[in-house]
N, C-alpha and C. Protein backbone atom coordinates (compact mmCIF):
# COMPACT_ATOMS: atom_id res chain seq x y z
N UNK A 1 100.57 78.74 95.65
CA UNK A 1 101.04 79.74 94.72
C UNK A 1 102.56 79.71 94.63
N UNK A 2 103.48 79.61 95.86
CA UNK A 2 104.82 79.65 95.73
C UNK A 2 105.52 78.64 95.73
N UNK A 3 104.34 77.31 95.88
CA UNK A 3 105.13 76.32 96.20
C UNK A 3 105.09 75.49 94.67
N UNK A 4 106.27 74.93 94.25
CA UNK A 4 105.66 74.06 93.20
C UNK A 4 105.06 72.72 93.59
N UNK A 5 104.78 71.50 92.98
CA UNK A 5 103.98 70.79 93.25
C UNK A 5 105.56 69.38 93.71
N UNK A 6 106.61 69.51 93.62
CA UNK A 6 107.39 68.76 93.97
C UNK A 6 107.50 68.91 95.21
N UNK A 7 107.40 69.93 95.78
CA UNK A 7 107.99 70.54 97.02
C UNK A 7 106.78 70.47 97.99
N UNK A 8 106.17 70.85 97.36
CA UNK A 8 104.59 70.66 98.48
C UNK A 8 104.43 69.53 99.29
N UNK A 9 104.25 69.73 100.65
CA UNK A 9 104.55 68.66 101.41
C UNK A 9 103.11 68.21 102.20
N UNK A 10 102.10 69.02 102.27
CA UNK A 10 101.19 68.86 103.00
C UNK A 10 100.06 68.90 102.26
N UNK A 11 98.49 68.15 102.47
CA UNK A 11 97.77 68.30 101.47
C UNK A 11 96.72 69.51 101.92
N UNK A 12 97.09 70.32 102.68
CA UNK A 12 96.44 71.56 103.17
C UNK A 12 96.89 72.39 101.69
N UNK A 13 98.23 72.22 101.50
CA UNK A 13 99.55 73.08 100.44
C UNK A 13 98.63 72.55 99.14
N UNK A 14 98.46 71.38 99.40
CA UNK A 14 97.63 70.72 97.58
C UNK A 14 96.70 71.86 97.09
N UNK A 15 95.76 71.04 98.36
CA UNK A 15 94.29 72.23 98.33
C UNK A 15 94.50 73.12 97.82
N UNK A 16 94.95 74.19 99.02
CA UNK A 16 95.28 75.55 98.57
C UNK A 16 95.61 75.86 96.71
N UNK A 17 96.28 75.17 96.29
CA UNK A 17 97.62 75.39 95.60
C UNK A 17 96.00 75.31 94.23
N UNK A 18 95.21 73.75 94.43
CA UNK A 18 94.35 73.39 93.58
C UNK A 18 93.20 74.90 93.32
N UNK A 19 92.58 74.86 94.78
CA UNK A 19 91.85 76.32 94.41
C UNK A 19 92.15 77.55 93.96
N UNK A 20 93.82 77.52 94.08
CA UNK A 20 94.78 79.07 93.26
C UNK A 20 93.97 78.79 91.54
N UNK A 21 94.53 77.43 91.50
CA UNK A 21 94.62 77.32 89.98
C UNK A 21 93.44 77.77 89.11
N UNK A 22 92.40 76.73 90.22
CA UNK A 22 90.94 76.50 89.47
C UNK A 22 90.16 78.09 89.90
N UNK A 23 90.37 78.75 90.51
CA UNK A 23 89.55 80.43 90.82
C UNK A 23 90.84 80.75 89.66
N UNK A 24 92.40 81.02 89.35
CA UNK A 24 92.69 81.38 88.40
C UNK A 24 91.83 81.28 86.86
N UNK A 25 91.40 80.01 87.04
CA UNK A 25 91.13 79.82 85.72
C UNK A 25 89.14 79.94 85.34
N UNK A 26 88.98 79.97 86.64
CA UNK A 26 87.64 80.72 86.65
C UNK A 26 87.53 81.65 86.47
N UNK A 27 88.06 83.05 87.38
CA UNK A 27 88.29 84.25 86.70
C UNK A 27 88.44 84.54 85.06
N UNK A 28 89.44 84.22 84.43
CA UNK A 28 89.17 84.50 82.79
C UNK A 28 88.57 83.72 82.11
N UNK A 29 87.78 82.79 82.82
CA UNK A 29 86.80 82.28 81.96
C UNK A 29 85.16 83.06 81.87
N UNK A 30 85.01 83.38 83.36
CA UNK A 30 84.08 84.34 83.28
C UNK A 30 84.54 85.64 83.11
N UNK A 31 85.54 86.55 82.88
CA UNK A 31 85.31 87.48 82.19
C UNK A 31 85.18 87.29 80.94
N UNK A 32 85.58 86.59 79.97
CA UNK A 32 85.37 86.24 78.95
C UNK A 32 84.15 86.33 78.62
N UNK A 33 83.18 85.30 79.34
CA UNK A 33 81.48 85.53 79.34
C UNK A 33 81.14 86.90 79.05
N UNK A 34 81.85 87.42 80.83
CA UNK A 34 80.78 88.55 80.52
C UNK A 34 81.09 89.63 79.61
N UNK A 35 82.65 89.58 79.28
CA UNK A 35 83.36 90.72 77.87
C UNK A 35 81.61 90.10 76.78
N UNK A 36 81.88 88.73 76.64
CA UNK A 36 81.06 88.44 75.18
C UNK A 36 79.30 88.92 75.53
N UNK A 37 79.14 88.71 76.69
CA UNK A 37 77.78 88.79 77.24
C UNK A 37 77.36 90.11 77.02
N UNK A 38 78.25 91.31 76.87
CA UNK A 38 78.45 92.86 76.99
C UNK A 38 78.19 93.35 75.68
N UNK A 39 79.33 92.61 74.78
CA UNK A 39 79.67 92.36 73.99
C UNK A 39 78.09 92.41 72.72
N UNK A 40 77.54 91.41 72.97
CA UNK A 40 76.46 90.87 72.01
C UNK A 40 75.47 90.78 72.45
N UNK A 41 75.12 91.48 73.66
CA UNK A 41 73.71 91.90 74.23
C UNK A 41 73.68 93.50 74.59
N UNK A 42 72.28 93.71 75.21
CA UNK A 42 72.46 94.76 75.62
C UNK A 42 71.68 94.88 76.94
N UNK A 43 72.70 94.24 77.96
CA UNK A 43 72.49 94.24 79.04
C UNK A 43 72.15 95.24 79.98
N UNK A 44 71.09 95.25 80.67
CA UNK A 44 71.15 96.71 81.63
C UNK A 44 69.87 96.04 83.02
N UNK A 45 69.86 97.07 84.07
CA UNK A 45 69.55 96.75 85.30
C UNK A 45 70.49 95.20 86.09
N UNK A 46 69.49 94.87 86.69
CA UNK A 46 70.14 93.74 87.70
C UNK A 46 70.93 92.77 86.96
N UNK A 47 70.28 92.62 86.02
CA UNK A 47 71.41 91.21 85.32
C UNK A 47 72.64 91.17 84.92
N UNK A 48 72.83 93.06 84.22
CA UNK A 48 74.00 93.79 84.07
C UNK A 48 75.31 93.66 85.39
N UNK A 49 74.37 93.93 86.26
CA UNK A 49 75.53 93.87 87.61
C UNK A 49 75.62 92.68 88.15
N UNK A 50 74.90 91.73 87.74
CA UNK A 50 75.32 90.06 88.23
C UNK A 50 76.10 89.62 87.08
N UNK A 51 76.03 90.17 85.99
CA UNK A 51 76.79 89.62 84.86
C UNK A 51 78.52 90.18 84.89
N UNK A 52 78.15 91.51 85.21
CA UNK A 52 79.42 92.37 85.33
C UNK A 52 80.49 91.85 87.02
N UNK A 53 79.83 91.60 88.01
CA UNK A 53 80.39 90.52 89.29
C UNK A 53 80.70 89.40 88.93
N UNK A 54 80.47 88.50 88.06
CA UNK A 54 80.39 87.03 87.87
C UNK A 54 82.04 86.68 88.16
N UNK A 55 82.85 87.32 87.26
CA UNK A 55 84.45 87.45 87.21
C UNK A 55 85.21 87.71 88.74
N UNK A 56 84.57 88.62 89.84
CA UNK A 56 85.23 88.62 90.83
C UNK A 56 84.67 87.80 92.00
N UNK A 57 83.62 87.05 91.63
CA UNK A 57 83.53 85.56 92.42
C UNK A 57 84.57 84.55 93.01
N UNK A 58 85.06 84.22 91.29
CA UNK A 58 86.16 83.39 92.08
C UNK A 58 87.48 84.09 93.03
N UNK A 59 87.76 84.96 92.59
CA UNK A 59 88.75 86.11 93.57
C UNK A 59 88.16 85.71 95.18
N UNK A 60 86.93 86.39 95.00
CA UNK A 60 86.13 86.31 96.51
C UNK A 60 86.82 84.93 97.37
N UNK A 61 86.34 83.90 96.20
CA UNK A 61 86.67 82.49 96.85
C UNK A 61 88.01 82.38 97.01
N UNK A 62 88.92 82.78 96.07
CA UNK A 62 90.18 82.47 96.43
C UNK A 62 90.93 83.29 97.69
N UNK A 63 90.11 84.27 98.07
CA UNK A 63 90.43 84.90 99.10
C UNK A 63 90.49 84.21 100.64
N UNK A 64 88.87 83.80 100.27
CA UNK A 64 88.74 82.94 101.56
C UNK A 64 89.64 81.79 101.60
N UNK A 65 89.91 80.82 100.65
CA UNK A 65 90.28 79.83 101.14
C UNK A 65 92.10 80.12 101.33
N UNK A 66 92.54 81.46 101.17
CA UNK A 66 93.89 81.59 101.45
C UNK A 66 93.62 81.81 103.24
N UNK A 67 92.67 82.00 103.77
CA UNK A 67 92.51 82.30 105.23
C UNK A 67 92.24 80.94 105.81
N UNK A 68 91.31 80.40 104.89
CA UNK A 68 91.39 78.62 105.09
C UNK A 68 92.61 78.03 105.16
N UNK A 69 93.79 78.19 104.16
CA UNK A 69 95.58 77.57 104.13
C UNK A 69 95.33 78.02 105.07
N UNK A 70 95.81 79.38 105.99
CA UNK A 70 96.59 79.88 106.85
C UNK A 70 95.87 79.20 108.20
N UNK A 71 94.53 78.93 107.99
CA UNK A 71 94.19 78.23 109.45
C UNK A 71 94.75 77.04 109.80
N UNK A 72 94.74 76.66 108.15
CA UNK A 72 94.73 75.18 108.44
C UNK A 72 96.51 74.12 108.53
N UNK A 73 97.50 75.45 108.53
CA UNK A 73 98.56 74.99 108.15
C UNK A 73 99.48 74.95 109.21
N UNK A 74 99.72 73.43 109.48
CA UNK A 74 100.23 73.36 110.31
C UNK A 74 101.96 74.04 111.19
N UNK A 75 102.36 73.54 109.96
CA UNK A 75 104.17 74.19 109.83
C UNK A 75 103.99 75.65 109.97
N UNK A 76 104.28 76.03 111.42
CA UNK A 76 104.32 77.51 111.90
C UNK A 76 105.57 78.36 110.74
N UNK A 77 106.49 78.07 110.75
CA UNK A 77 107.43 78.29 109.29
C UNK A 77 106.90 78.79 107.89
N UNK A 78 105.95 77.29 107.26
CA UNK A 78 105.54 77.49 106.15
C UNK A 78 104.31 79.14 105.96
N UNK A 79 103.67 78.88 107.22
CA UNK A 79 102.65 80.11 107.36
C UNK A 79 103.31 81.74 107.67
N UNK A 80 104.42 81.17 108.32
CA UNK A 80 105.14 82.61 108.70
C UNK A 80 105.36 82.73 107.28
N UNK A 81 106.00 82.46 106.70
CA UNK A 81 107.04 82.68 105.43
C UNK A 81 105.46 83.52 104.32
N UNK A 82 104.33 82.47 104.15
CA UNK A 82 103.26 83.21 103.17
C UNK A 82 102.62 84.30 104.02
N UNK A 83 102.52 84.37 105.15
CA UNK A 83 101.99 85.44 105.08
C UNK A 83 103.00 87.06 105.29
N UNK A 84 104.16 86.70 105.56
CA UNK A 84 104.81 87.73 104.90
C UNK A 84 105.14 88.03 103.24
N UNK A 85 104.96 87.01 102.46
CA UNK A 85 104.59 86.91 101.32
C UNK A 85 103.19 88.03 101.09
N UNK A 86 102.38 87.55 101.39
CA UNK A 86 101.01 88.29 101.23
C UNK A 86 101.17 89.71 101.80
N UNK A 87 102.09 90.21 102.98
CA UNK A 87 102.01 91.52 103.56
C UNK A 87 102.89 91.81 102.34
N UNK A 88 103.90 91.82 101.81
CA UNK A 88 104.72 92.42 100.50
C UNK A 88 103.75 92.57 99.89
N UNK A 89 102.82 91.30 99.09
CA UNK A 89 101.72 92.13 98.33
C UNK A 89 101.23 92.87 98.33
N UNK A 90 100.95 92.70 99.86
CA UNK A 90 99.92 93.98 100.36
C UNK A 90 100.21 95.86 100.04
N UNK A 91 101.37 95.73 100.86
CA UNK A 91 102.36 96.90 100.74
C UNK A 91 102.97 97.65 99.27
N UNK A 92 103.31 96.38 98.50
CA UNK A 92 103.35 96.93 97.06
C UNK A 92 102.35 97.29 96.35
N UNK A 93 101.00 97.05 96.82
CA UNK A 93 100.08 97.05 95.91
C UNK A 93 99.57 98.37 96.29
N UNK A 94 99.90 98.54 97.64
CA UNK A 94 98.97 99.98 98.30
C UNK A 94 100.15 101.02 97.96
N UNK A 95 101.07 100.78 97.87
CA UNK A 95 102.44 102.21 97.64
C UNK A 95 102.16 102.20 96.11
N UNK A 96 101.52 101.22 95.08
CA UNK A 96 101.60 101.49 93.86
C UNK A 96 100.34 102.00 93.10
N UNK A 97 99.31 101.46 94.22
CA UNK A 97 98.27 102.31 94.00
C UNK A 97 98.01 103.73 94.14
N UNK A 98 98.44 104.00 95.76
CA UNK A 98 98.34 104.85 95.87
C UNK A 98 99.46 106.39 95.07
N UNK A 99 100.44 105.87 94.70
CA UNK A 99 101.74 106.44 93.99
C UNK A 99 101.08 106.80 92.77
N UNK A 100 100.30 105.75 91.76
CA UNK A 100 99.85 106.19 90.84
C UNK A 100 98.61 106.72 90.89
N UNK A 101 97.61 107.19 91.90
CA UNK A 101 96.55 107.80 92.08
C UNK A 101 97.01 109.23 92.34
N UNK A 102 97.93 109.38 93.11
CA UNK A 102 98.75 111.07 92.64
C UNK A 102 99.08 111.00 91.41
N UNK A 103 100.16 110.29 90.38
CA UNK A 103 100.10 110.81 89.03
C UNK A 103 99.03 111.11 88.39
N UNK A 104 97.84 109.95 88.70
CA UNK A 104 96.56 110.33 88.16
C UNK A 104 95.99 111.75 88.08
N UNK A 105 95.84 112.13 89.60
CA UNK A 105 95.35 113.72 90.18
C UNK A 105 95.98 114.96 89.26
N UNK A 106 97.25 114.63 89.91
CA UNK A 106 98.49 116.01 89.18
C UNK A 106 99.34 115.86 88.18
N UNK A 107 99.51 114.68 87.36
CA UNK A 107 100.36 114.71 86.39
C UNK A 107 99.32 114.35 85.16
N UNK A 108 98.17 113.40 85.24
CA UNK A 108 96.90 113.05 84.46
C UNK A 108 97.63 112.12 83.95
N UNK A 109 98.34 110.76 84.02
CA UNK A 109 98.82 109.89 83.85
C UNK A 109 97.44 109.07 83.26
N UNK A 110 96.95 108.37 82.78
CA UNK A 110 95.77 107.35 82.53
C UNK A 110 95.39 106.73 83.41
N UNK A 111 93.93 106.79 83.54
CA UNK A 111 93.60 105.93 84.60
C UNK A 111 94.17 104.27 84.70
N UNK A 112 94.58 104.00 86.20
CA UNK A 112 94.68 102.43 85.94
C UNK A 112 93.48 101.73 86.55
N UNK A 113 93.15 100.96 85.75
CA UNK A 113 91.84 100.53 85.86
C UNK A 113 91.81 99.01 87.48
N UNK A 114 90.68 99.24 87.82
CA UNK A 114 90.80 98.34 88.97
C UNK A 114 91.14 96.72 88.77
N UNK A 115 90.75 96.52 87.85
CA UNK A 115 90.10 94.96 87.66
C UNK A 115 91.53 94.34 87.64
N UNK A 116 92.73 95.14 87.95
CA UNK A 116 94.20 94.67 87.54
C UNK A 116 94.86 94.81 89.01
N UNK A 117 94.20 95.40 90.10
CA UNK A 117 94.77 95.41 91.56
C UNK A 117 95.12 93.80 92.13
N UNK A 118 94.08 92.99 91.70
CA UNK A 118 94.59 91.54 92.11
C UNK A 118 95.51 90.85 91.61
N UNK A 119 96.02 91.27 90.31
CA UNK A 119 96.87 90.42 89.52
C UNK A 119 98.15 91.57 90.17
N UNK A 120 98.06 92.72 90.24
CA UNK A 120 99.15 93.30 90.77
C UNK A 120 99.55 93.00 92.15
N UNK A 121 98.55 92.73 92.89
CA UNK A 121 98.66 92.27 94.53
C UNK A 121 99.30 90.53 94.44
N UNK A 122 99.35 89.51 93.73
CA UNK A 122 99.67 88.60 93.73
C UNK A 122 101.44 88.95 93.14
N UNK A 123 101.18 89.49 91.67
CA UNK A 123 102.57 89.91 91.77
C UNK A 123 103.60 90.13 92.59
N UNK A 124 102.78 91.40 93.11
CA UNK A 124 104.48 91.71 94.30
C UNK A 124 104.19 90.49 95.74
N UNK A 125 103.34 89.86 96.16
CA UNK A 125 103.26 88.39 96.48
C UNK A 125 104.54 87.59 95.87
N UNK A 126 104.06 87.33 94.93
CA UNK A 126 105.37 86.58 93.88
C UNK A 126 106.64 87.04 94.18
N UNK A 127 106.93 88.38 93.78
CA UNK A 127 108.58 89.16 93.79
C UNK A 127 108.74 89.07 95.07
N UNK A 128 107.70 89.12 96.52
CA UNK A 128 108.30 89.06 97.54
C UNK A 128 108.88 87.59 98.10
N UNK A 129 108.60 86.68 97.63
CA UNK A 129 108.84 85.28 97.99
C UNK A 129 110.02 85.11 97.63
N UNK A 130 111.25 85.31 97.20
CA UNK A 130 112.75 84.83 96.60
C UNK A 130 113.13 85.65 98.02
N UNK A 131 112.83 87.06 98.45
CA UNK A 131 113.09 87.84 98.92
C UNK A 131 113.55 87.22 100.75
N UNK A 132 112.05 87.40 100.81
CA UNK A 132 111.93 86.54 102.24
C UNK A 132 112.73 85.23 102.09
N UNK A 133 112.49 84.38 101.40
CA UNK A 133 113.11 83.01 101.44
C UNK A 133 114.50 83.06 101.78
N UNK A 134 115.05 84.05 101.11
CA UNK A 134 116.70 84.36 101.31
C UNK A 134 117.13 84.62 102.43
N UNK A 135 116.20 85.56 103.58
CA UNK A 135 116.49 85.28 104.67
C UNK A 135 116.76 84.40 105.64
N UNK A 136 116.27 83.06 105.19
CA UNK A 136 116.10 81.81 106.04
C UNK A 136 117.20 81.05 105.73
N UNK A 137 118.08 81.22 104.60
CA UNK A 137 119.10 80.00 103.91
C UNK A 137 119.72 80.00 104.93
């Protein structure tokens, strides 16, 4: 995710970097499905909720195999550095959730809908990486 593909030095970093892309691009391909599947049927019981999960599959997977990088990576450095990457995510995602679940309560702000916590959790991932890195120059 943070690394570009010049810089990537290890093929643990490939991997990783390959399954970001391809669960990226799985994800909106199956929501897509199931938006159209929703869309132009009229789905209901079990198939509804395998149709309506299909989209956070690849998430699932990309989850695991970020625990797969971190096992598998050798450069104690490179792993320190992402997984303080990933705790920023972490942290931004829970102070912004939780921050806007009080506006929600007492101010009635609009709901923010879930299906956007992962793209927000990679985000502050992202903004935290220049951050940390700067420490090391």
């Amino acid at each position: 995710m943070f690394f570009s593909n010049c810089t990537v030095k290890s093929e643990v970093q490939r991997r990783y970097i390959r399954c970001c892309w391809m669960g990226a691009g799985l994800v909106l391909l199956l929501c897509l499905v199931a938006a159209l599947t929703f869309r132009l049927t009229h789905l209901h019981g079990p198939l509804a909720y395998l149709v309506a999960v299909l989209p956070a599959l690849p998430i699932v997977w990309v989850i695991a195999e970020t625990g797969r990088y971190l096992v598998g990576e050798t450069d104690e450095f490179q792993r320190n550095l992402y997984i303080q990457c990933i705790l920023g995510g972490t942290g931004g995602t829970l102070a912004l959730a939780t921050t806007w679940g009080y506006l929600e309560d007492f101010a009635r702000v609009p709901r923010l809908d879930l299906v956007w916590i992962y793209g927000i959790f990679w985000l502050f991932a992202a903004v935290t990486y220049p951050i940390v890195n700067r420490r090391y120059r």
